[in-house]
Protein backbone atom coordinates (compact mmCIF):
# COMPACT_ATOMS: atom_id res chain seq x y z
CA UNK A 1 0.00 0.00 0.00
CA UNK A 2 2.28 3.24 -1.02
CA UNK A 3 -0.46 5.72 0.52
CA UNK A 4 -1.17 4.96 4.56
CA UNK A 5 -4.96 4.97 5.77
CA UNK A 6 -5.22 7.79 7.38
CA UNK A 7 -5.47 6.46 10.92
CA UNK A 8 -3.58 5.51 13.71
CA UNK A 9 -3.09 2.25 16.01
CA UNK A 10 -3.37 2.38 19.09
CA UNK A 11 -1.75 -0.46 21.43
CA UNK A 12 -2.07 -0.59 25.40
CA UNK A 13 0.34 -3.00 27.00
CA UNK A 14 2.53 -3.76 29.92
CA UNK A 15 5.62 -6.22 29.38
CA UNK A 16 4.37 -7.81 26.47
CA UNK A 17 7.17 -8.48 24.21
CA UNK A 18 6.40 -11.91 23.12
CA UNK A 19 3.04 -10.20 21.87
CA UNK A 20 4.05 -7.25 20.13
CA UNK A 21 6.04 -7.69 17.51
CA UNK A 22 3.25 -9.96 15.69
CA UNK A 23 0.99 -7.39 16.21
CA UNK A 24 3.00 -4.60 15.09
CA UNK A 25 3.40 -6.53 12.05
CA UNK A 26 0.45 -6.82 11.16
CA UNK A 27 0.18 -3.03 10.80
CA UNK A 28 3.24 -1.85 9.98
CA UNK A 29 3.11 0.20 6.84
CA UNK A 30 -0.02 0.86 5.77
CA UNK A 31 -1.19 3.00 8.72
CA UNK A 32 -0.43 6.52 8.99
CA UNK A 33 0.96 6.25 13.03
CA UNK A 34 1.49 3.60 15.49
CA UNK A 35 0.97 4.45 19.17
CA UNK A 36 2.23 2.16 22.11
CA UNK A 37 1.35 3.26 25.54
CA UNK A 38 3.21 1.42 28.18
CA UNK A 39 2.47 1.18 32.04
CA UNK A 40 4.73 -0.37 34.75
CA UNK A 41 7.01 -2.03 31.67
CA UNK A 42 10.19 -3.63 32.66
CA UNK A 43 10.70 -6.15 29.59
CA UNK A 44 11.78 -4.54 25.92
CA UNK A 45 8.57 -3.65 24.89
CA UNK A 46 9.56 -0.18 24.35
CA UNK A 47 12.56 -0.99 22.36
CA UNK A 48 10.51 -3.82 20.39
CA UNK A 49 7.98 -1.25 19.68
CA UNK A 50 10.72 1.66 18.20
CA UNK A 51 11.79 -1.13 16.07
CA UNK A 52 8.10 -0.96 14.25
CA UNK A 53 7.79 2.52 13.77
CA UNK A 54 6.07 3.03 16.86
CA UNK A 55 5.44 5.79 19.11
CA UNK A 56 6.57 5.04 22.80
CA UNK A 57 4.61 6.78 25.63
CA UNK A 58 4.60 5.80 29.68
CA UNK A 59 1.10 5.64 31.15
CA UNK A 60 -0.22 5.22 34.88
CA UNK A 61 -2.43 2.27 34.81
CA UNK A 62 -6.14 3.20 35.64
CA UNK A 63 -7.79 0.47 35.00
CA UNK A 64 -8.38 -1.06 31.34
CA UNK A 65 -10.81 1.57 30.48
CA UNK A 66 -9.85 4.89 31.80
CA UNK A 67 -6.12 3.63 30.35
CA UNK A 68 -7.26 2.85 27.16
CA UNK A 69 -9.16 6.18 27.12
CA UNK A 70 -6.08 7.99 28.43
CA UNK A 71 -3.99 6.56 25.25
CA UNK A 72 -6.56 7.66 23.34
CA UNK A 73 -5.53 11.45 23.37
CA UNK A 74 -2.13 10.25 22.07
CA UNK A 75 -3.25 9.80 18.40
CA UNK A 76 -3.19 12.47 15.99
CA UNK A 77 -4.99 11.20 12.92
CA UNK A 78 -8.80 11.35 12.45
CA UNK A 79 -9.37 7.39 12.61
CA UNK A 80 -8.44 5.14 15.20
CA UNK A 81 -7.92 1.37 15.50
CA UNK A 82 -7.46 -0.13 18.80
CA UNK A 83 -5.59 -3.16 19.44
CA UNK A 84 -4.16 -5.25 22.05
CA UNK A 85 -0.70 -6.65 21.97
CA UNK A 86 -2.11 -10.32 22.10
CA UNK A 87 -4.04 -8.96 18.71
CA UNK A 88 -3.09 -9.33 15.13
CA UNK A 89 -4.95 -7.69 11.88
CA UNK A 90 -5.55 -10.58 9.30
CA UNK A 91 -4.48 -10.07 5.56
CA UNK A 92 -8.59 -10.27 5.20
CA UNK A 93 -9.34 -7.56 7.70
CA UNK A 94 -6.29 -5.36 6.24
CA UNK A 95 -8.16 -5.42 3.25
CA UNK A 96 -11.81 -5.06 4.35
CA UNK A 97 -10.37 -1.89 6.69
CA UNK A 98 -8.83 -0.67 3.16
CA UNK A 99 -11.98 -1.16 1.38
CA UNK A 100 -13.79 1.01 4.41
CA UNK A 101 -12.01 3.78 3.16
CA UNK A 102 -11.63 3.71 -0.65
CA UNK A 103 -15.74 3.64 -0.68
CA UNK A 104 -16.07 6.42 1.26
CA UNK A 105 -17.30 4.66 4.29
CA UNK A 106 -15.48 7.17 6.30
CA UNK A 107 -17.45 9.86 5.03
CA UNK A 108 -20.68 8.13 7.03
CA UNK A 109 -19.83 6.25 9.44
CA UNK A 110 -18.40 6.72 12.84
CA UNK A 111 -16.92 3.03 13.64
CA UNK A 112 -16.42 0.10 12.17
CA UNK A 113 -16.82 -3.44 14.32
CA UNK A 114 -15.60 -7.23 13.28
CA UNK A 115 -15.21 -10.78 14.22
CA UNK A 116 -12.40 -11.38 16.44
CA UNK A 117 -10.86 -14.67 16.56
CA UNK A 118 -8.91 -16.97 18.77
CA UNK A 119 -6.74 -19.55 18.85
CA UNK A 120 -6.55 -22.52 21.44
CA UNK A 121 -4.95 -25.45 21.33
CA UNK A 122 -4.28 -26.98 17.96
CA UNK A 123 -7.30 -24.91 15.85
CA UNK A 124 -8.99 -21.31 15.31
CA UNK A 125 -12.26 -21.30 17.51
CA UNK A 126 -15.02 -20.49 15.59
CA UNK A 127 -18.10 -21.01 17.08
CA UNK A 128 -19.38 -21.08 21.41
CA UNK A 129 -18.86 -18.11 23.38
CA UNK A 130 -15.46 -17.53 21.54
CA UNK A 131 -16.80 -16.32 18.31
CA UNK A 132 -17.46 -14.42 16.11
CA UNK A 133 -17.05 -11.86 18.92
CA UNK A 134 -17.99 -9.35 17.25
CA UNK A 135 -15.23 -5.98 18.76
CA UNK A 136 -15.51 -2.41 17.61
CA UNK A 137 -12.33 -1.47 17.02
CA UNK A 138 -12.04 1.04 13.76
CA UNK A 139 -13.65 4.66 15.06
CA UNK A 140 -13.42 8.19 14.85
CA UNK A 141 -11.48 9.98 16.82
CA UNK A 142 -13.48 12.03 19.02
CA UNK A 143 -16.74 10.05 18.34
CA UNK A 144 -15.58 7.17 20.29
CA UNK A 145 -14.43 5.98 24.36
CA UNK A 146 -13.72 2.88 25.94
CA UNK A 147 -16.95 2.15 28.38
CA UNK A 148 -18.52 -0.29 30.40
CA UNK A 149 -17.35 -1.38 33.57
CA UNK A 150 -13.89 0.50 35.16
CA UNK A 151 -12.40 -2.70 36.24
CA UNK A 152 -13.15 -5.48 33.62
CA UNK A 153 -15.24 -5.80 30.46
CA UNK A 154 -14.61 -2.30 28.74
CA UNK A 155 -16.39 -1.62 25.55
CA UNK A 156 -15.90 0.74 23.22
CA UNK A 157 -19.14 2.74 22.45
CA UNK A 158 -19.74 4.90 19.38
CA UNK A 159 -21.50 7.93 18.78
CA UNK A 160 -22.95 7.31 14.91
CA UNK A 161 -23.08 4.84 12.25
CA UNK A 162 -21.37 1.52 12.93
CA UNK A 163 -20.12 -0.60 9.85
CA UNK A 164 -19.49 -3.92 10.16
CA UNK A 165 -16.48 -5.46 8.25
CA UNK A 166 -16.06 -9.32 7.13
CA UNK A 167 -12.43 -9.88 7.91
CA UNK A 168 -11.18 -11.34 11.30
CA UNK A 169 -8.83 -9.80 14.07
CA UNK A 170 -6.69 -13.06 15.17
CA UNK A 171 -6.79 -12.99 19.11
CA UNK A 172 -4.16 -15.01 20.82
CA UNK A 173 -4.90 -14.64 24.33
CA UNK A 174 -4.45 -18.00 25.70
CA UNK A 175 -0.88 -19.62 24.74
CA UNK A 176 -1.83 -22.87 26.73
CA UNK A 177 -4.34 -24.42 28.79
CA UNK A 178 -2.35 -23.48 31.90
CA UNK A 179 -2.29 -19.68 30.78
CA UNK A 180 -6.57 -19.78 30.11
CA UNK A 181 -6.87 -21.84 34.51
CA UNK A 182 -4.81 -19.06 36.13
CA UNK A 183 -6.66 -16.02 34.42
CA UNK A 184 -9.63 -17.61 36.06
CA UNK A 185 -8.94 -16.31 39.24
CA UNK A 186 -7.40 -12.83 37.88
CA UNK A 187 -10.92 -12.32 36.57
CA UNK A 188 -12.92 -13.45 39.86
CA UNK A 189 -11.06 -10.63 41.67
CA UNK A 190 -12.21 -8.00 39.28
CA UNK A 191 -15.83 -9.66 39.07
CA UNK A 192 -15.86 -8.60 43.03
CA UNK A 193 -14.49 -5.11 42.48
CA UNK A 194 -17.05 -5.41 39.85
CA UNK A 195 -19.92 -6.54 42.34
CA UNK A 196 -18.58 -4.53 45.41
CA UNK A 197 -18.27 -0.96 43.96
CA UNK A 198 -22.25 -1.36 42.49
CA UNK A 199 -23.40 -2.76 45.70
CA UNK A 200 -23.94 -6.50 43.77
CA UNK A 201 -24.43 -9.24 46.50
CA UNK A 202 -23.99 -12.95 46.25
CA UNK A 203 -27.35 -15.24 46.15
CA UNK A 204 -27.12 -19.11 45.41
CA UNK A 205 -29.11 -18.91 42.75
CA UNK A 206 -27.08 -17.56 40.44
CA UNK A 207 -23.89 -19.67 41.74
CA UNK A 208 -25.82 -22.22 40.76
CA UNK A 209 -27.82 -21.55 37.55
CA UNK A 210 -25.54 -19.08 35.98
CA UNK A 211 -23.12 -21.33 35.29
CA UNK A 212 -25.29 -24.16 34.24
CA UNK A 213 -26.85 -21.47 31.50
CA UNK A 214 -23.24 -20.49 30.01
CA UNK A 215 -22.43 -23.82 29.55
CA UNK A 216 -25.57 -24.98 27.59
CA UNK A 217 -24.97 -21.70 25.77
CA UNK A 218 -21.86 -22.22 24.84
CA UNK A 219 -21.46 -25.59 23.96
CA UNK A 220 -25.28 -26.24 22.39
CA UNK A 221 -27.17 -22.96 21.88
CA UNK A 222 -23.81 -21.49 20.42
CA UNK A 223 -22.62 -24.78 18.82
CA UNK A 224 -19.22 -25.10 20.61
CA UNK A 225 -19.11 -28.71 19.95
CA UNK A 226 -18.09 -28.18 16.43
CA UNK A 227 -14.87 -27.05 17.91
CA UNK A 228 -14.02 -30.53 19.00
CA UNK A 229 -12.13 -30.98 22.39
CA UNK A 230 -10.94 -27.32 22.82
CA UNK A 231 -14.87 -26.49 22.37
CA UNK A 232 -16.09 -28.91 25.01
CA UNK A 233 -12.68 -27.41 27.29
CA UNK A 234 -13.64 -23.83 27.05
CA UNK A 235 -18.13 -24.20 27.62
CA UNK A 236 -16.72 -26.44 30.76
CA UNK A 237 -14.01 -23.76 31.87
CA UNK A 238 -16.29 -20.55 31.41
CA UNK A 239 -18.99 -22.52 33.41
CA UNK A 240 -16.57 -23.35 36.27
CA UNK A 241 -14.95 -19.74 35.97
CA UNK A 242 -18.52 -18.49 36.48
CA UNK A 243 -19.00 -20.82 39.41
CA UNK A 244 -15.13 -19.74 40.97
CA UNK A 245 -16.55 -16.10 40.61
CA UNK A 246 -19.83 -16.55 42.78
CA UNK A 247 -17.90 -18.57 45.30
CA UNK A 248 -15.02 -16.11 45.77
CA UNK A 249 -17.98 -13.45 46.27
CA UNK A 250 -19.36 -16.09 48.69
CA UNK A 251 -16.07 -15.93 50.44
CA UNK A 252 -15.51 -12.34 50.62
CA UNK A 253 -18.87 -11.85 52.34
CA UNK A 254 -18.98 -14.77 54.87
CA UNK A 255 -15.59 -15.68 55.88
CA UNK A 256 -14.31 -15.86 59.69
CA UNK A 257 -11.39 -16.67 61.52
CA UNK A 258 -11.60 -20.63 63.08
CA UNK A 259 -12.87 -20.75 66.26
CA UNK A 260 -11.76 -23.22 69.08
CA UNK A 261 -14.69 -26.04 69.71
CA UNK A 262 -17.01 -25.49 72.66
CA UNK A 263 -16.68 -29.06 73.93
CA UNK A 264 -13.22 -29.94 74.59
CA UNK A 265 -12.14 -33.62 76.18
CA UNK A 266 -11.32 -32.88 79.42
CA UNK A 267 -8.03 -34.27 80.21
C-alpha cells in the first residue's frame, strides 16, 4: 500500500514483548501512526515497539478503560484502530479496513466493528462463546471511548453509524491451557471489584444456575461442539470460571477466623 490509511493504532500494553512484535506486524506500513502506551514495563517492549515505527509513551495504569481512554488522546490522525498486543490484523481484515475507506465509508460512518478470533490449542475457535465476537475497534477519533465497567469488560461505544467489516482480528490470548486456569482467578477478583463498587451481593441462585446457562450456551445454543475438544474445554471452563466467581464473592462476604470447639475432652 504506497499511501497509509489515514489512521492511527493504538496499542495498550505492559511487558508484552512476546506479543508485540506480531501485532506490530500486522500493521506496519499501511497505517499513517502507530501508538504504544506502556504502564509499569520492565521487559523490551519499548525498544521492540521503536523497532516498528512506533510511538513510545509511559502511562499510569487506571484500569483497562480509563487507560485505554487515556492513550486515546495520544493519536493524531482522524481514525483510530485499537488493538491489544495479544491482537493481530488478518491479511482479510487489512483489506476489508482498506476497502472502508476507498468507498467512502469514512465519510458516514463513525466506527467500524468485526469478528475477532482466537486460537486454542491446535485450531482457530469459531463457534461457542469464543466467536465471532464481534469488537468495535475502527472509530473516529473524538466520536468514540472505551466504556462499560472501570475494572473489567470495557467496551468501546460509538457515537454514529457503525459498519461492520467481514475480515477477522486473530486474538491469541491464551498460549496454553495453563495460561486460560490461572486467568480464572485474575478475573474473579475483578468480578468482586465489579460486584462490590455497584453494591452486587452474592445469592445461590445464580452460583448455581448461571453457570449451568453459560455452559448450555456455549457448547449447544452457540454450537461449541463443532470445535471438537478445545470447544467442550472452554463451555466447561467458562462454566466453572462463572461458578469460581460466585464462590469467591461467597467468600468475601462470609468468611471468619476458626474458632476453638465449645466441647473440649477434658483431660
Amino acid at each position: 500500500m504506497v499511501n497509509p490509511l489515514p489512521l492511527s493504532v493504538v496499542v495498550v500494553a505492559k511487558n508484552e514483548a512476546h506479543n508485540l512484535p506480531r501485532c506490530l506486524a500486522s500493521v506496519q506500513g499501511w497505517v499513517a501512526e502507530i501508538v504504544v502506551a506502556l504502564n509499569d514495563t520492565t521487559d523490551d517492549s519499548a525498544a521492540i515497539a521503536a523497532r516498528y515505527g512506533a510511538r513510545v509513551q509511559t502511562l499510569p495504569w487506571r484500569g483497562y478503560r480509563d487507560t485505554k481512554n487515556n492513550a486515546l488522546t495520544l493519536a493524531t490522525h482522524p481514525w483510530l484502530l485499537c488493538l491489544d498486543a495479544d491482537e493481530e490484523v488478518s491479511a482479510e481484515l487489512r483489506t476489508e479496513i482498506a476497502a472502508f475507506f476507498a468507498r467512502g465509508d469514512q465519510e458516514r460512518c463513525a466506527g467500524a466493528r468485526f469478528p475477532r478470533k482466537v486460537w486454542f490449542i491446535d485450531r482457530w475457535i469459531t463457534h461457542g462463546d469464543w466467536y465471532p465476537d464481534y469488537s468495535l475497534r475502527l472509530v473516529r477519533a473524538g466520536r468514540a471511548r472505551w466504556g462499560g465497567d472501570a475494572y473489567v469488560h470495557e467496551k468501546m461505544e460509538c457515537d454514529g453509524v457503525v459498519a461492520t467489516l467481514r475480515g477477522d482480528l486473530h486474538h491469541y490470548s491464551f498460549p496454553s491451557v495453563a495460561s486460560h486456569v490461572a486467568k480464572i482467578n485474575v478475573f474473579a477478583e475483578l468480578f468482586i471489584k465489579q460486584q462490590q463498587a455497584k453494591g452486587g451481593r452474592f445469592t445461590a441462585v445464580q452460583a448455581i444456575l448461571r453457570p449451568l446457562w453459560r455452559f448450555f450456551r456455549a457448547y449447544v445454543v452457540r454450537r461449541g461442539f463443532l470445535d471438537g475438544f478445545p470447544g467442550l474445554y472452554i463451555a466447561w471452563a467458562t462454566s466453572f470460571s462463572a461458578f469460581v466467581r460466585y464462590s469467591r464473592l461467597y467468600e468475601v462476604e462470609h468468611k471468619r477466623e476458626p474458632q476453638a470447639p465449645h466441647n473440649l475432652p477434658r483431660s
